[in-house]
PDB file of N, CA and C in Angstrom:
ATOM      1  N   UNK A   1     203.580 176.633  42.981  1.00  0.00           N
ATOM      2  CA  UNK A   1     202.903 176.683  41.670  1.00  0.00           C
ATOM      3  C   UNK A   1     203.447 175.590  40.768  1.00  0.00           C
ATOM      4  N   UNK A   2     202.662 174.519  39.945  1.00  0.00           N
ATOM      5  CA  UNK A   2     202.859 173.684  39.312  1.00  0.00           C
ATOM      6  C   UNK A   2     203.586 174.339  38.273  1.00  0.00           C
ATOM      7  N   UNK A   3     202.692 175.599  37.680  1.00  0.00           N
ATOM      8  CA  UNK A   3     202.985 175.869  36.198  1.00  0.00           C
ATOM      9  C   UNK A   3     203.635 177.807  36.642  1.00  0.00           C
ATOM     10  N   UNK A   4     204.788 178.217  35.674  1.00  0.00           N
ATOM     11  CA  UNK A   4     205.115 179.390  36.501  1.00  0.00           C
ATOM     12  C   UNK A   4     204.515 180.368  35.244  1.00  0.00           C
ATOM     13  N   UNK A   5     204.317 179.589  33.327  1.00  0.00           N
ATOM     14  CA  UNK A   5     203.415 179.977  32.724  1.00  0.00           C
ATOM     15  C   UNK A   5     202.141 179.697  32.400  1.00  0.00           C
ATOM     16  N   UNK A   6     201.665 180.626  32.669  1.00  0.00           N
ATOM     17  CA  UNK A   6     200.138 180.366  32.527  1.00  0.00           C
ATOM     18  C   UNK A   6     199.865 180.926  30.712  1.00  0.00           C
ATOM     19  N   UNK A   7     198.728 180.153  30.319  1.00  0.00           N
ATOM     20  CA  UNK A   7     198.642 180.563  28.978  1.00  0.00           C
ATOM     21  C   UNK A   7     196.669 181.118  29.203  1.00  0.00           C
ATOM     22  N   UNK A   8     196.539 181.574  27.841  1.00  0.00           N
ATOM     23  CA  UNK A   8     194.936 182.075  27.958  1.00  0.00           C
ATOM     24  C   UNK A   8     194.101 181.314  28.520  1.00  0.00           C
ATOM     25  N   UNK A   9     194.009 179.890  27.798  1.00  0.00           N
ATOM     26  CA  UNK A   9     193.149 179.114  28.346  1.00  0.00           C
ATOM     27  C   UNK A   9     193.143 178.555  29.937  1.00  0.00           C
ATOM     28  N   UNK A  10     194.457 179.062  30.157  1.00  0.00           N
ATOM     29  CA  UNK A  10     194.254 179.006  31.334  1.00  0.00           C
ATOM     30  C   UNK A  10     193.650 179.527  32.752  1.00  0.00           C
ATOM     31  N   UNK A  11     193.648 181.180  32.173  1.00  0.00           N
ATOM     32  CA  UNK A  11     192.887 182.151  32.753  1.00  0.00           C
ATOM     33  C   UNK A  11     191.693 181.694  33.738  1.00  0.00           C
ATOM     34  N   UNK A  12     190.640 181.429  32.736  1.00  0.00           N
ATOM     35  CA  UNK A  12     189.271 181.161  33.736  1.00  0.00           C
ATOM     36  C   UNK A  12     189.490 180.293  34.431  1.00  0.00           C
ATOM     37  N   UNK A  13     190.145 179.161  34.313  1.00  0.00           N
ATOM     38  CA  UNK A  13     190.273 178.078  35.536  1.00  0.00           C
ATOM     39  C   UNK A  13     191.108 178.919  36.950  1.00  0.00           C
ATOM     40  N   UNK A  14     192.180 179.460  36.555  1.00  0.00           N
ATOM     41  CA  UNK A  14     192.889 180.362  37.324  1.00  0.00           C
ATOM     42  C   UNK A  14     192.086 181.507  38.456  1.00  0.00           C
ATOM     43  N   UNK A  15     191.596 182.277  37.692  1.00  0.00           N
ATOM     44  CA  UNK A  15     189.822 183.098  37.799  1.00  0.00           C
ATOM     45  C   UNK A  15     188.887 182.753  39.552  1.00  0.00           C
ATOM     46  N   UNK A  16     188.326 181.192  38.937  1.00  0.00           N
ATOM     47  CA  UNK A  16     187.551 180.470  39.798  1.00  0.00           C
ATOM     48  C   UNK A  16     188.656 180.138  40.553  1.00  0.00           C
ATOM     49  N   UNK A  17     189.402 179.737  40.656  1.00  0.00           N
ATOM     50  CA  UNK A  17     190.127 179.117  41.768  1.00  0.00           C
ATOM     51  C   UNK A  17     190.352 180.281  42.962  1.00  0.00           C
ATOM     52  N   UNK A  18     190.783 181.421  42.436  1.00  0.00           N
ATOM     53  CA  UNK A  18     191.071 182.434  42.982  1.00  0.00           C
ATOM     54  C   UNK A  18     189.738 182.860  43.814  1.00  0.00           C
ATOM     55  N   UNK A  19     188.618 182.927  42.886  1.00  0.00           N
ATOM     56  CA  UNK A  19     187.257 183.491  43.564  1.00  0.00           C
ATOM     57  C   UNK A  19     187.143 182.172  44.564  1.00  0.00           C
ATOM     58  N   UNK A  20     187.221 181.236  44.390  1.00  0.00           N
ATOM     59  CA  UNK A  20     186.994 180.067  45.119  1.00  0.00           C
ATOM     60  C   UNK A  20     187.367 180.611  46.766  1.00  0.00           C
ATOM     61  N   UNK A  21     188.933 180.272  46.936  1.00  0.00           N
ATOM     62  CA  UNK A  21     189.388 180.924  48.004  1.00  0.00           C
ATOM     63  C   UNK A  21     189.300 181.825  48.660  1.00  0.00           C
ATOM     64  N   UNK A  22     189.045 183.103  47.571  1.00  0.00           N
ATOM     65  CA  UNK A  22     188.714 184.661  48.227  1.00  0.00           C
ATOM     66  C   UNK A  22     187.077 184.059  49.126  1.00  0.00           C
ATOM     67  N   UNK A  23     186.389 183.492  48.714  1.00  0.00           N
ATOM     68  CA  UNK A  23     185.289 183.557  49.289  1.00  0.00           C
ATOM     69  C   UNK A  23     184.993 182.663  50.587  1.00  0.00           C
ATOM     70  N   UNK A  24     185.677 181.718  50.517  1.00  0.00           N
ATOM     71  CA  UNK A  24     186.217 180.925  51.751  1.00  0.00           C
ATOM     72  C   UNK A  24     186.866 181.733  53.174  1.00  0.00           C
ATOM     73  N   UNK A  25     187.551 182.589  52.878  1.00  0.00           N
ATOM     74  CA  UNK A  25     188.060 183.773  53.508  1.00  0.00           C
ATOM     75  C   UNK A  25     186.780 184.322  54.781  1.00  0.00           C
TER      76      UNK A  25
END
């Protein structure tokens, strides 16, 4: 992990990335 805090705005990018992968699966 680049960043070990994540802040709000960071959320949705965080979000998609996650759905990104899960769906690759």
């Amino acid at each position: 992990m680049e960043k070990t805090i994540l802040t709000f705005n960071d959320l949705p990018e965080v979000v998609a990335q996650l759905r990104d992968e899960v769906m690759s699966l």
